[in-house]
N, C-alpha and C. Protein backbone atom coordinates (compact mmCIF):
# COMPACT_ATOMS: atom_id res chain seq x y z
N UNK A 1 -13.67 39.84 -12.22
CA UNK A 1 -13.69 38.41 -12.50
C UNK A 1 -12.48 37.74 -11.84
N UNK A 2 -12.41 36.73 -11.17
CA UNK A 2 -11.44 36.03 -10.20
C UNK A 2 -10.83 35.36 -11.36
N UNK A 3 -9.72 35.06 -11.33
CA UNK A 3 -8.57 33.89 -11.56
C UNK A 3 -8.71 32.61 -11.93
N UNK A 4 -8.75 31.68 -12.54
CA UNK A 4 -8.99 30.21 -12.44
C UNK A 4 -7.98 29.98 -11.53
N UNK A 5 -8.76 28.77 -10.91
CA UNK A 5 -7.57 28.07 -10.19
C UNK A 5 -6.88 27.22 -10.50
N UNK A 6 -5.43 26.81 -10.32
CA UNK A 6 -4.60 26.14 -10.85
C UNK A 6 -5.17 25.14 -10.61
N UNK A 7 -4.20 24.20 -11.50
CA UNK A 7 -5.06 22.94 -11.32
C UNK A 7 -3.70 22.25 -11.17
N UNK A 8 -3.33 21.85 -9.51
CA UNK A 8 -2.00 20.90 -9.42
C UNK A 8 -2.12 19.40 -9.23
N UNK A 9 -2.16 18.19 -10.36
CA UNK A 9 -2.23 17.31 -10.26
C UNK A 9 -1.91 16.55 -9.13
N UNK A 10 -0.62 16.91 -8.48
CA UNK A 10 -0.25 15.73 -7.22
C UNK A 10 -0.89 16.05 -6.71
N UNK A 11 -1.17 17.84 -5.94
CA UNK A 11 -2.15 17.84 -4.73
C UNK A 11 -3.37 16.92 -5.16
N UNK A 12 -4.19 16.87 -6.16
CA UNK A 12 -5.79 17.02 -6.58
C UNK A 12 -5.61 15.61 -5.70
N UNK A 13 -4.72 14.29 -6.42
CA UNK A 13 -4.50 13.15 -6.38
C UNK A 13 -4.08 13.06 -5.11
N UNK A 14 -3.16 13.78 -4.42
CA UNK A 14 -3.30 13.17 -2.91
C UNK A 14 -4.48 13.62 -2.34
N UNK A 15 -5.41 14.11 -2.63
CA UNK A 15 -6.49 14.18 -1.31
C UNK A 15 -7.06 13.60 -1.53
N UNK A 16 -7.20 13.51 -3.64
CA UNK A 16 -8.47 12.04 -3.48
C UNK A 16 -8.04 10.69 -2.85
N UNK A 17 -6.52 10.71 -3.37
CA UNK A 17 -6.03 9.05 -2.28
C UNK A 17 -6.39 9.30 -1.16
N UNK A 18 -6.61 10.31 0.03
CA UNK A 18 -6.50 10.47 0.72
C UNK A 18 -8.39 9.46 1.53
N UNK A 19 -8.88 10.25 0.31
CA UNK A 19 -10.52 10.18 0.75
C UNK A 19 -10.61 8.66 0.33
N UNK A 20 -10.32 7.88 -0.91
CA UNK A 20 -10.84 6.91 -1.63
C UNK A 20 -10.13 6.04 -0.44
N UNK A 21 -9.10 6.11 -0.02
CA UNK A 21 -8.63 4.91 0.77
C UNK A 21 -8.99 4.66 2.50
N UNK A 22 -9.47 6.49 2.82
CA UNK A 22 -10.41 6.24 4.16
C UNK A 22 -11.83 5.36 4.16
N UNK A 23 -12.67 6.01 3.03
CA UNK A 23 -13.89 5.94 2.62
C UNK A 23 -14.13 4.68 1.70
N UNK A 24 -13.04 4.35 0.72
CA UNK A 24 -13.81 3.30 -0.18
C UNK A 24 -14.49 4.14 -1.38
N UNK A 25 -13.76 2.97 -2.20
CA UNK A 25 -14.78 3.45 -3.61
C UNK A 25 -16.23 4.19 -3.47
N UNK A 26 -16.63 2.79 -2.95
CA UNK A 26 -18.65 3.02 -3.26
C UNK A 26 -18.79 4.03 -2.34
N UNK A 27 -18.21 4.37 -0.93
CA UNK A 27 -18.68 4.93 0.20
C UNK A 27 -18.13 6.66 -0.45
N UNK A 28 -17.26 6.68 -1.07
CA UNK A 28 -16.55 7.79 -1.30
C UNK A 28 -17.99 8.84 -2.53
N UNK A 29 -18.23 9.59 -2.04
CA UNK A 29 -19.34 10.27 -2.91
C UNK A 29 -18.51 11.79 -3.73
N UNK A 30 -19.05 12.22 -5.05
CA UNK A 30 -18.92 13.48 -5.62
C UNK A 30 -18.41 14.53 -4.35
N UNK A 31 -19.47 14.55 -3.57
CA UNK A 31 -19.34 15.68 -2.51
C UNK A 31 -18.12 15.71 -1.69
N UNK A 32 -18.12 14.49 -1.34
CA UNK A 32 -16.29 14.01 -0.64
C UNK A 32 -15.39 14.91 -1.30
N UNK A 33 -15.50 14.09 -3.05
CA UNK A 33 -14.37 14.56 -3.60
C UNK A 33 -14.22 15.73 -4.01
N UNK A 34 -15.38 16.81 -4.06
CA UNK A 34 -15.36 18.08 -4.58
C UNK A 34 -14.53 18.77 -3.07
N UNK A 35 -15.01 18.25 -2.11
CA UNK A 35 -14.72 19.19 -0.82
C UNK A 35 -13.23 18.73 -0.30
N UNK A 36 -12.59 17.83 -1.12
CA UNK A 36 -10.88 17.16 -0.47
C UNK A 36 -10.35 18.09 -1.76
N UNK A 37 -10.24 18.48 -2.65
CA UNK A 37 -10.40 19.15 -3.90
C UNK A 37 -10.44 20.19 -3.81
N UNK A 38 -11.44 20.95 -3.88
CA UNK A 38 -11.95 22.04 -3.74
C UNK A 38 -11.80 22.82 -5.10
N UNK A 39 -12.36 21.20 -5.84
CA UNK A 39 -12.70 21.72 -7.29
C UNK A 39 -14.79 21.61 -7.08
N UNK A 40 -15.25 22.04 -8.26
CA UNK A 40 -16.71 21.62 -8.30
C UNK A 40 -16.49 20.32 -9.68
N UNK A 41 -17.70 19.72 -9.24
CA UNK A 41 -17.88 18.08 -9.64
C UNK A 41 -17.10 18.16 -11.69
N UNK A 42 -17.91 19.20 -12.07
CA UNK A 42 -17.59 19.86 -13.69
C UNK A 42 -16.00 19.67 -13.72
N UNK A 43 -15.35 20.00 -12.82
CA UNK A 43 -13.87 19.81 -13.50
C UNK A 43 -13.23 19.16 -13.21
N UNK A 44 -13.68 18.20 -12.00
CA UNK A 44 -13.33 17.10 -11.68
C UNK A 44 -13.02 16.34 -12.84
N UNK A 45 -14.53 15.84 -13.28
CA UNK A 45 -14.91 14.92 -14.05
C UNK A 45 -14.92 15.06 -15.65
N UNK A 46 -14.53 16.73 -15.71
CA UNK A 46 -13.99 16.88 -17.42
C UNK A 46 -12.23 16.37 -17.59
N UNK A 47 -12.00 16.57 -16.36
CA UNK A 47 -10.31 16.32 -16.16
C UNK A 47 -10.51 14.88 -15.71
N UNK A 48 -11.34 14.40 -14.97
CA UNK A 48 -10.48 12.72 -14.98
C UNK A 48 -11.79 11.60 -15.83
N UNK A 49 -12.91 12.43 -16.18
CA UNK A 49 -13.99 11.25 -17.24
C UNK A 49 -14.99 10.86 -16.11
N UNK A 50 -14.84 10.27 -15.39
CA UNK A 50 -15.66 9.39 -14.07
C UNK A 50 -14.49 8.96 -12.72
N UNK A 51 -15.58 8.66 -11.97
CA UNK A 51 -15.13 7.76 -10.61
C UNK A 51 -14.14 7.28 -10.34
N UNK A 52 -14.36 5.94 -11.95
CA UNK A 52 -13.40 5.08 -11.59
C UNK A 52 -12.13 5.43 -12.07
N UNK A 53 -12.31 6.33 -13.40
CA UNK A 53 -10.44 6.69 -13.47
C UNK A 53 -9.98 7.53 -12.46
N UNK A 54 -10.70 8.29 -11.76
CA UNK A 54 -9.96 9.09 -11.10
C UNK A 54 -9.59 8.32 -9.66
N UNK A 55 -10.42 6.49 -9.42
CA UNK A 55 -10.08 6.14 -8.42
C UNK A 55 -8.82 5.06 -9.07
N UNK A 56 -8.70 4.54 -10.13
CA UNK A 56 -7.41 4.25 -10.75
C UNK A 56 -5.83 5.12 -10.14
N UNK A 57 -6.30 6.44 -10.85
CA UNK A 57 -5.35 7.20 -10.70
C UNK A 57 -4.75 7.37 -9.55
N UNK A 58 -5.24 7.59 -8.43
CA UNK A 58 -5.44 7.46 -7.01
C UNK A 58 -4.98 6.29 -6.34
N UNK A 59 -4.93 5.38 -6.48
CA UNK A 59 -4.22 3.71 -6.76
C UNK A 59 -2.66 4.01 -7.24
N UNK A 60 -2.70 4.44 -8.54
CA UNK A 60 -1.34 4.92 -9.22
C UNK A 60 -0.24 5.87 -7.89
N UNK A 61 -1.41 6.77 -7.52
CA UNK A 61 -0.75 7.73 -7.04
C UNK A 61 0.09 7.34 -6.32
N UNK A 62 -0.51 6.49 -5.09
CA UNK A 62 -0.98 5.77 -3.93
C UNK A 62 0.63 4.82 -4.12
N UNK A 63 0.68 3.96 -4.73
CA UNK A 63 1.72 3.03 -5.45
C UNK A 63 3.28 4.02 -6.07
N UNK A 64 2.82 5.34 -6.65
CA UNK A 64 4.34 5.92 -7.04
C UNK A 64 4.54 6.49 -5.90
N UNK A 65 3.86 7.19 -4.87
CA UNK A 65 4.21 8.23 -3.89
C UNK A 65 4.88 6.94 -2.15
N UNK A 66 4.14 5.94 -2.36
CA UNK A 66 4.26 5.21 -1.20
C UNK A 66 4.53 4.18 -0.93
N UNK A 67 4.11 3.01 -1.97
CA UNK A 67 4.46 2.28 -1.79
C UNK A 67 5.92 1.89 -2.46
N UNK A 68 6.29 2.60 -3.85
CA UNK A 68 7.54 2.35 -4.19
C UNK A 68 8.75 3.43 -3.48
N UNK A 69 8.55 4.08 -2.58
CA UNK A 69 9.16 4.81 -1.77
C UNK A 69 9.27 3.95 -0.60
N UNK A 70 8.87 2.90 -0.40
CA UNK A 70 8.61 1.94 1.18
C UNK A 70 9.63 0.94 0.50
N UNK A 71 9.33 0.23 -0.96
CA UNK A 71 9.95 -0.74 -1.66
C UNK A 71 11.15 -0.13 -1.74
N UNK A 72 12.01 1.15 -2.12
CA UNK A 72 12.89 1.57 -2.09
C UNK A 72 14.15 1.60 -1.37
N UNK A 73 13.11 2.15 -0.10
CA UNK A 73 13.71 2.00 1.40
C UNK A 73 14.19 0.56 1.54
N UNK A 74 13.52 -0.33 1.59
CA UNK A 74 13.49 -1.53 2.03
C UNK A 74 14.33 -2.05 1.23
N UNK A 75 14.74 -1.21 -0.25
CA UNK A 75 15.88 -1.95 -0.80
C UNK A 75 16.79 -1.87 -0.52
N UNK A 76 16.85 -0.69 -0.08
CA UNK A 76 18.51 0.06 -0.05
C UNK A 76 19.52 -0.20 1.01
N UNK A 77 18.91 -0.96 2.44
CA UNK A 77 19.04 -1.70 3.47
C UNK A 77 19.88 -2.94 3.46
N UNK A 78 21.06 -2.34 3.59
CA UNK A 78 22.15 -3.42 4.03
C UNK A 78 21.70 -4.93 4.22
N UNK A 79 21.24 -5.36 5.58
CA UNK A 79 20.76 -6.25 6.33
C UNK A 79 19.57 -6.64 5.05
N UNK A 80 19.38 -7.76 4.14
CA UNK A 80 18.03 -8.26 3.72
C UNK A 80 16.52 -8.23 5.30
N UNK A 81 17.07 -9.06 5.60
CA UNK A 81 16.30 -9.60 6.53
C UNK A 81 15.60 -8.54 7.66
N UNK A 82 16.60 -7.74 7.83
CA UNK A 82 15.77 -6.50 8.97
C UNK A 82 15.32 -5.65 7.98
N UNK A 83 15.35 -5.89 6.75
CA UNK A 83 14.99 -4.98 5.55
C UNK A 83 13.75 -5.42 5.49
N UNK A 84 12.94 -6.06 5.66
CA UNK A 84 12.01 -6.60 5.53
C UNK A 84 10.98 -6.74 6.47
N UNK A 85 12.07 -7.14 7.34
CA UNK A 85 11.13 -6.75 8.99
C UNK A 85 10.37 -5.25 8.93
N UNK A 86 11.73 -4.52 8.64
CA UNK A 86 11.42 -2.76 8.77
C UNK A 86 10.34 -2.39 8.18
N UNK A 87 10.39 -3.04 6.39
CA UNK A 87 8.92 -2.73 5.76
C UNK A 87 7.89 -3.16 6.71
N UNK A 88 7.39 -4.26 7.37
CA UNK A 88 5.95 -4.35 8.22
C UNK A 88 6.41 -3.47 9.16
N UNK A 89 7.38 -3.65 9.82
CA UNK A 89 6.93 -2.79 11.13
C UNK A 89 6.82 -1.10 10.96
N UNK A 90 7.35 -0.63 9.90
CA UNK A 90 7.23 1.02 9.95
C UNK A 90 6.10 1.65 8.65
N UNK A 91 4.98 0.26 8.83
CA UNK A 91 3.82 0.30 7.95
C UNK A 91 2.64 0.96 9.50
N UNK A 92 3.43 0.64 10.56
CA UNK A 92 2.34 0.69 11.86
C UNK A 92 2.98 1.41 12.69
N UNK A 93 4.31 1.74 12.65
CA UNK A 93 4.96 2.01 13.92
C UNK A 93 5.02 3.70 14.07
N UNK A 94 5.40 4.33 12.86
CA UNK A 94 5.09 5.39 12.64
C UNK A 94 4.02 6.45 12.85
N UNK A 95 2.94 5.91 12.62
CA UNK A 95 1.74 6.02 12.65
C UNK A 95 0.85 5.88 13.98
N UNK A 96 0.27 7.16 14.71
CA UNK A 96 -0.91 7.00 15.59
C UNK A 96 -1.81 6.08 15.56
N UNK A 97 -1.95 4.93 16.64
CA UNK A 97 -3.00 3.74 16.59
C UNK A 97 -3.68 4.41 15.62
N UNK A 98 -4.65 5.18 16.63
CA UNK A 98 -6.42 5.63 15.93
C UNK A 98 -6.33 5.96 14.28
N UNK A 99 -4.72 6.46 13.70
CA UNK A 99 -5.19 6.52 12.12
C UNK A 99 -4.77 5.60 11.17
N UNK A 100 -4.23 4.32 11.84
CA UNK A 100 -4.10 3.35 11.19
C UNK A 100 -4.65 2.98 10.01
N UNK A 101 -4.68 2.89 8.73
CA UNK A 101 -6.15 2.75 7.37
C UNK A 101 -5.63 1.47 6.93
N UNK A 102 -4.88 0.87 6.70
CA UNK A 102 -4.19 -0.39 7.11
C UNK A 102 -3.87 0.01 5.30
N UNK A 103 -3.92 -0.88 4.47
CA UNK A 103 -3.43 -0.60 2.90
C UNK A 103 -3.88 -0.11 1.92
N UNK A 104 -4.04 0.82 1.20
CA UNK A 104 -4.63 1.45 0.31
C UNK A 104 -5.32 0.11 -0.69
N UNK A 105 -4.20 -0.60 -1.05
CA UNK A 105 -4.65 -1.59 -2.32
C UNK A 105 -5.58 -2.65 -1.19
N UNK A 106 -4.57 -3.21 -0.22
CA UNK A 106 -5.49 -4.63 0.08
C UNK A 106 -6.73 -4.21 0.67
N UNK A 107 -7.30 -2.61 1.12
CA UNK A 107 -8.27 -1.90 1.44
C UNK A 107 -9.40 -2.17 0.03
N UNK A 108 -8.82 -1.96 -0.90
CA UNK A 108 -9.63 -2.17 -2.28
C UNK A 108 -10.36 -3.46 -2.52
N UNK A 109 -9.18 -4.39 -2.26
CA UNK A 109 -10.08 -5.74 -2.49
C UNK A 109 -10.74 -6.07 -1.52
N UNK A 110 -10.39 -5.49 -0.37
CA UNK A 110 -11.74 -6.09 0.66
C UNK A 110 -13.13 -5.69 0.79
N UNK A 111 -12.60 -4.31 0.21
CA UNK A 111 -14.03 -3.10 -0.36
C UNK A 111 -14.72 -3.51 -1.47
N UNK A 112 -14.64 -4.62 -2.09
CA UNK A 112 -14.97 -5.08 -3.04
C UNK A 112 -14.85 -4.30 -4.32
N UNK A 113 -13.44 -3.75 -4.34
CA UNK A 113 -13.58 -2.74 -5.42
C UNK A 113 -12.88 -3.27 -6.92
N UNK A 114 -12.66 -4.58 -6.67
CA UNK A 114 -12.29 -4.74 -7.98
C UNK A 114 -13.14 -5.49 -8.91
N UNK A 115 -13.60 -4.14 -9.67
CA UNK A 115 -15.13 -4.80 -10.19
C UNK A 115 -14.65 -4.21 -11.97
N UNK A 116 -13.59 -3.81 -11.69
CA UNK A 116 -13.40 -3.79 -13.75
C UNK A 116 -11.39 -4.44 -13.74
N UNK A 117 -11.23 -4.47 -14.91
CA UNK A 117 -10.11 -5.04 -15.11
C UNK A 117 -8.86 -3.88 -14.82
N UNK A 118 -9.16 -2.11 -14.93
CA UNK A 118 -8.60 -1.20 -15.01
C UNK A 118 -8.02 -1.60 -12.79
N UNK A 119 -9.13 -1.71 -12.47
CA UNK A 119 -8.90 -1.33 -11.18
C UNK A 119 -7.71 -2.71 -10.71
N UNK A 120 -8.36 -3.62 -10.87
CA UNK A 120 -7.76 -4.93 -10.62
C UNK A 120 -6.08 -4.94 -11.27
N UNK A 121 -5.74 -4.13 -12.57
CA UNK A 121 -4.32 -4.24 -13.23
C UNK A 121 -3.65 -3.39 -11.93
N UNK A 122 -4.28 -2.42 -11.70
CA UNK A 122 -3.73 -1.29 -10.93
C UNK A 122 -2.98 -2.18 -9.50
N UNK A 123 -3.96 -2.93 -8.61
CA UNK A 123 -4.10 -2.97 -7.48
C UNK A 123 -3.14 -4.64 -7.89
N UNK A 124 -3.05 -5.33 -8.62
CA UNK A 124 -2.10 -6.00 -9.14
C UNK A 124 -0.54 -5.71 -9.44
N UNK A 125 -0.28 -4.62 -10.15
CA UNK A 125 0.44 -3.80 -10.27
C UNK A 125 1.41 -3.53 -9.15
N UNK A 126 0.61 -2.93 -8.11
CA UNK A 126 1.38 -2.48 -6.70
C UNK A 126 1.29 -3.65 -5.95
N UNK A 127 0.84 -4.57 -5.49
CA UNK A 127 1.00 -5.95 -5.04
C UNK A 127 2.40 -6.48 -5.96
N UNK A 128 2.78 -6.61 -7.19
CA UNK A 128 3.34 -7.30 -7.48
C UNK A 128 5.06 -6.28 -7.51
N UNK A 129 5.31 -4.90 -7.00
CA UNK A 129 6.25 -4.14 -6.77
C UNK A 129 6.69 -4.68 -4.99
N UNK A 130 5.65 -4.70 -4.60
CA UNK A 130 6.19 -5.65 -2.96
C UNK A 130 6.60 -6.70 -3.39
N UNK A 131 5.92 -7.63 -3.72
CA UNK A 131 6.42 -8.73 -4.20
C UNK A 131 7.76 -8.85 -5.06
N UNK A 132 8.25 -8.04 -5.82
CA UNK A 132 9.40 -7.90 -6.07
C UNK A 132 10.36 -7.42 -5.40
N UNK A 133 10.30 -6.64 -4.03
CA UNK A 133 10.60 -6.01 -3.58
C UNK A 133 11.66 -7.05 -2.32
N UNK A 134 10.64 -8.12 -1.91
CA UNK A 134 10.93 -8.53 -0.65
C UNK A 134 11.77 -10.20 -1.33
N UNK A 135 11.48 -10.40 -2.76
CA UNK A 135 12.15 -11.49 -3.60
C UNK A 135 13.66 -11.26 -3.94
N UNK A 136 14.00 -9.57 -4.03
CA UNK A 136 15.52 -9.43 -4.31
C UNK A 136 16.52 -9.29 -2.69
N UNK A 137 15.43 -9.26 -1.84
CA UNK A 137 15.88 -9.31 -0.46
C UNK A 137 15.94 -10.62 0.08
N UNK A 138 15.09 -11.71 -0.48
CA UNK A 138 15.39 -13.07 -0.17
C UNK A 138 16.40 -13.69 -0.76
N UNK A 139 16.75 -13.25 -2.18
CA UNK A 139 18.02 -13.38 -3.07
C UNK A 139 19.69 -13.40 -2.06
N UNK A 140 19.23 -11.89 -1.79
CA UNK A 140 20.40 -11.69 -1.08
C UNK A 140 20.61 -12.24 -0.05
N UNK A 141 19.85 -12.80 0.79
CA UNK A 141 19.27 -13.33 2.29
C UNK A 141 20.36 -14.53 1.49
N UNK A 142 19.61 -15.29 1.11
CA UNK A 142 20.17 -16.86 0.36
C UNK A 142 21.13 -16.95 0.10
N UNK A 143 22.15 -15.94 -0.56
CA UNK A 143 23.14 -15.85 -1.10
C UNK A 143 24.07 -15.30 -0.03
N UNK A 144 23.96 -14.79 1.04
CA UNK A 144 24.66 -14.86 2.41
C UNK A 144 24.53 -16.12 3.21
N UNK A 145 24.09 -16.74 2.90
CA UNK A 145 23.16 -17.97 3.93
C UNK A 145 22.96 -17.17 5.70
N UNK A 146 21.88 -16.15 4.77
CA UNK A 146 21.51 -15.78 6.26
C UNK A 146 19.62 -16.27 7.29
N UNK A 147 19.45 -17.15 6.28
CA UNK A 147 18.52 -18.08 5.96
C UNK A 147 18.53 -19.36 6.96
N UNK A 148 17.86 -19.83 8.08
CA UNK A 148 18.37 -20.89 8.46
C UNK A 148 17.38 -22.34 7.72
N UNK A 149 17.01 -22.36 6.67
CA UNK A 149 16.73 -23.16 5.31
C UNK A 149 16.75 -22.60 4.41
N UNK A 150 16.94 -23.21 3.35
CA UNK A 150 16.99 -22.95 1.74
C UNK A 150 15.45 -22.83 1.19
N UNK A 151 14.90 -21.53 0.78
CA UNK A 151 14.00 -20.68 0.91
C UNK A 151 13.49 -20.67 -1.07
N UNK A 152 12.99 -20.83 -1.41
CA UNK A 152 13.05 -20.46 -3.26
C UNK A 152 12.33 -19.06 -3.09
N UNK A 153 12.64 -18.15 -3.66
CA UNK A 153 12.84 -16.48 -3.58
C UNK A 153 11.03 -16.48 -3.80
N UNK A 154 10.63 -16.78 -4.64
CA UNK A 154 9.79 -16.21 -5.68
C UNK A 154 8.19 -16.98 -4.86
N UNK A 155 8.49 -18.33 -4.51
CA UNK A 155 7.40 -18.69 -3.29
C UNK A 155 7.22 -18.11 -2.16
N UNK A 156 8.41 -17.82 -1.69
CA UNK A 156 8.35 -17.46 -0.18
C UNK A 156 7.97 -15.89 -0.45
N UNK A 157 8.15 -15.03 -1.55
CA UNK A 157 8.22 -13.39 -1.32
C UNK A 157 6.18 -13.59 -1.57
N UNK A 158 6.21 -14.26 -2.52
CA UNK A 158 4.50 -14.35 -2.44
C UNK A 158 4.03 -14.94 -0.88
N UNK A 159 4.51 -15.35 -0.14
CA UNK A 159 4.31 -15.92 1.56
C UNK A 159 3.76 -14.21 2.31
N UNK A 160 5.03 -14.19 1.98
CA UNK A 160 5.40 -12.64 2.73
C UNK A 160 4.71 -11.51 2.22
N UNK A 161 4.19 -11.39 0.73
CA UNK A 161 2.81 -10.59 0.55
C UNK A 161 1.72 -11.05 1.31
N UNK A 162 1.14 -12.29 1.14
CA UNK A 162 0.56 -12.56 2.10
C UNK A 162 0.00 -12.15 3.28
N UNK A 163 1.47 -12.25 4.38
CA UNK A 163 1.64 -12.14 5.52
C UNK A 163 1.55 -10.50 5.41
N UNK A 164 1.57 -9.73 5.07
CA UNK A 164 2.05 -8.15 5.07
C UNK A 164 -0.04 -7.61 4.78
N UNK A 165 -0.34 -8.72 3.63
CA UNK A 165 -1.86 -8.54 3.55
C UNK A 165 -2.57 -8.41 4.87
N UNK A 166 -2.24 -9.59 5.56
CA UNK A 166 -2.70 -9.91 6.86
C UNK A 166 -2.62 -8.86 7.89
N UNK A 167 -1.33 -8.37 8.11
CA UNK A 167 -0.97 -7.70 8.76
C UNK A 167 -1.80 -6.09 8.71
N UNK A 168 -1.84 -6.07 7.32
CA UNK A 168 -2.73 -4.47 7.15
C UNK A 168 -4.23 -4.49 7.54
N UNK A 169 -4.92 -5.97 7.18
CA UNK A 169 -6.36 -6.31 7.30
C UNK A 169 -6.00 -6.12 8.99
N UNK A 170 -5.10 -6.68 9.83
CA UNK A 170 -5.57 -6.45 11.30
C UNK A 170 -5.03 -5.08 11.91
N UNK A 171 -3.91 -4.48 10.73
CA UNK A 171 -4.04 -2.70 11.27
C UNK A 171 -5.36 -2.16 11.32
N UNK A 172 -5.89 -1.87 9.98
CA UNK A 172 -7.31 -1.46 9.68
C UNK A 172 -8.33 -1.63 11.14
N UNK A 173 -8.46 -3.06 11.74
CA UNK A 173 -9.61 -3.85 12.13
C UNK A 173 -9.61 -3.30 13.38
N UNK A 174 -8.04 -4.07 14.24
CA UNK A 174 -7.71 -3.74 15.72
C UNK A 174 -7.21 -2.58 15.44
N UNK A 175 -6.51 -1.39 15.13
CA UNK A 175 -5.59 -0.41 15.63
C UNK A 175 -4.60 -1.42 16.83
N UNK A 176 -4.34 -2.18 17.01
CA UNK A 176 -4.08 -2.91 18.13
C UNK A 176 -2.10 -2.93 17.56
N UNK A 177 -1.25 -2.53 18.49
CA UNK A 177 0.12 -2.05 18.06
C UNK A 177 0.68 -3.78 18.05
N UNK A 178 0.33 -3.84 19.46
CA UNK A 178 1.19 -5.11 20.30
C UNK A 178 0.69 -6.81 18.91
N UNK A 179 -0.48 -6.53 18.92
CA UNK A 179 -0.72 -7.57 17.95
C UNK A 179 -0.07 -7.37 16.93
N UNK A 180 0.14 -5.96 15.79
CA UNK A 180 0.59 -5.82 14.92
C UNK A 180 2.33 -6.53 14.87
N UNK A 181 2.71 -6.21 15.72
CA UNK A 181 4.07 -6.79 16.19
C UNK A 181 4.22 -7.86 16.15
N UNK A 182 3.12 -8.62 17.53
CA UNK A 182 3.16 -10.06 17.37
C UNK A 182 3.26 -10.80 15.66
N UNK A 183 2.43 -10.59 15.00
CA UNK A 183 2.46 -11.18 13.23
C UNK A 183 4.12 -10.41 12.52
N UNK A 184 4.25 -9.21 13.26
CA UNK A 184 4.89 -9.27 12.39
C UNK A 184 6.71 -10.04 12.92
N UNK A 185 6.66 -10.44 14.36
CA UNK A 185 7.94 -11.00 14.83
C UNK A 185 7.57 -12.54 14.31
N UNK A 186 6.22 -12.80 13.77
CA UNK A 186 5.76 -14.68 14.00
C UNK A 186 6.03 -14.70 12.41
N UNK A 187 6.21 -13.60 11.90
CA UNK A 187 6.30 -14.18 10.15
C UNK A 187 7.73 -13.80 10.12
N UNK A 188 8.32 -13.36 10.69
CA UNK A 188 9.95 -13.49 10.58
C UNK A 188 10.59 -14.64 10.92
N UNK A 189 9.61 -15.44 12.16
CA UNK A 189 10.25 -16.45 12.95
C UNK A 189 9.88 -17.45 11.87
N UNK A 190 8.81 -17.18 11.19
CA UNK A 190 8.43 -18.78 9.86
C UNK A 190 9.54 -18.47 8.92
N UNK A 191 9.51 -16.95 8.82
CA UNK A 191 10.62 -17.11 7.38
C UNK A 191 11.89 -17.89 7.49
N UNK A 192 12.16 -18.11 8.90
CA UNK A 192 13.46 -19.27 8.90
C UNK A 192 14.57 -18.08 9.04
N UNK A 193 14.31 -16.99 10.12
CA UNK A 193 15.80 -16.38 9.73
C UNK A 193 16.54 -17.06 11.03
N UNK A 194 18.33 -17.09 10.23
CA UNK A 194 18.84 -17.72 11.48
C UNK A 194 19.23 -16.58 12.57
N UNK A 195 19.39 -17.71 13.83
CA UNK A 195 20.11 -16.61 14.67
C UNK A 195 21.84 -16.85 14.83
């Protein structure tokens, strides 16, 4: 009689992030996830209930492993302002055109996946950690006057989610580097930084 197999939560959860954010909720099937896994469907789904928690979780994952590791980075950065730049540009720059997936979350809402309140807190959740993210960097921006206008933190960092939305919808679309750049040097030049 063989062994059970362990059951290691981060791996399970990075491959399903892996699949749910290539594929999409609806597109993402049992079979996907049994074979990124290499559990069978039974213990999948005794361990996470259904679909959608385990595409929650996956969101979660998605948000502790990456995006607050990007928010981190981007805090810890001397310079506000190239702190910010750095977050868009090493969202694309890093990364081979062809595997570009552009954002896990803003991938969700375009997938039409926010169809219960669980998914929507989630994908809210990590939207609103950028958004905090790029508001304590406008703080500091302001409070250097490295700003060439007087900016209110909390409007402009919702601008700059925005703009970062944008930016992932045309990673995803074009793979296109030079464009990615272009948005992301034209939303630095709106943010008013001085020279």
């Amino acid at each position: 009689m063989g062994r059970p197999k362990l059951f290691n939560e981060p791996q399970i959860l990075n491959a399903t992030m892996s699949v749910f954010w290539k594929k999409g909720f609806e597109a993402t099937s049992s079979k996907d996830l049994c074979y990124a896994t290499q559990l069978n469907p039974g213990s999948i789904y005794h361990r996470y209930d259904n679909k959608e928690a385990l595409f929650c979780l996956s969101l979660q994952y998605y948000i502790d492993t990456i995006v607050s590791v990007r928010v981190a980075d981007m805090l810890s950065r001397d310079n506000p302002l190239e702190a910010i730049e750095h977050f868009f540009s090493s969202a694309y720059e890093s990364v081979p055109a062809k595997d570009l997936m552009g954002c896990f979350l803003t991938n969700t809402v375009l997938d039409g996946c926010i169809h219960s309140d669980k998914v929507s807190n989630v994908v809210k959740h990590g939207f609103g950690k950028i958004e905090s993210g790029f508001k304590e960097q406008l703080i500091v921006a302001l409070e250097r006057s490295e700003l060439s206008v007087n900016r209110e933190p909390k409007a402009t960092a919702v601008y700059l989610l925005a703009c970062f939305q944008g930016l992932m919808i045309n990673s995803r679309l074009t793979k296109n580097k030079k464009r990615l750049r272009t948005i992301t040097g034209q939303t630095m030049l709106a943010l008013g930084a001085s020279t």
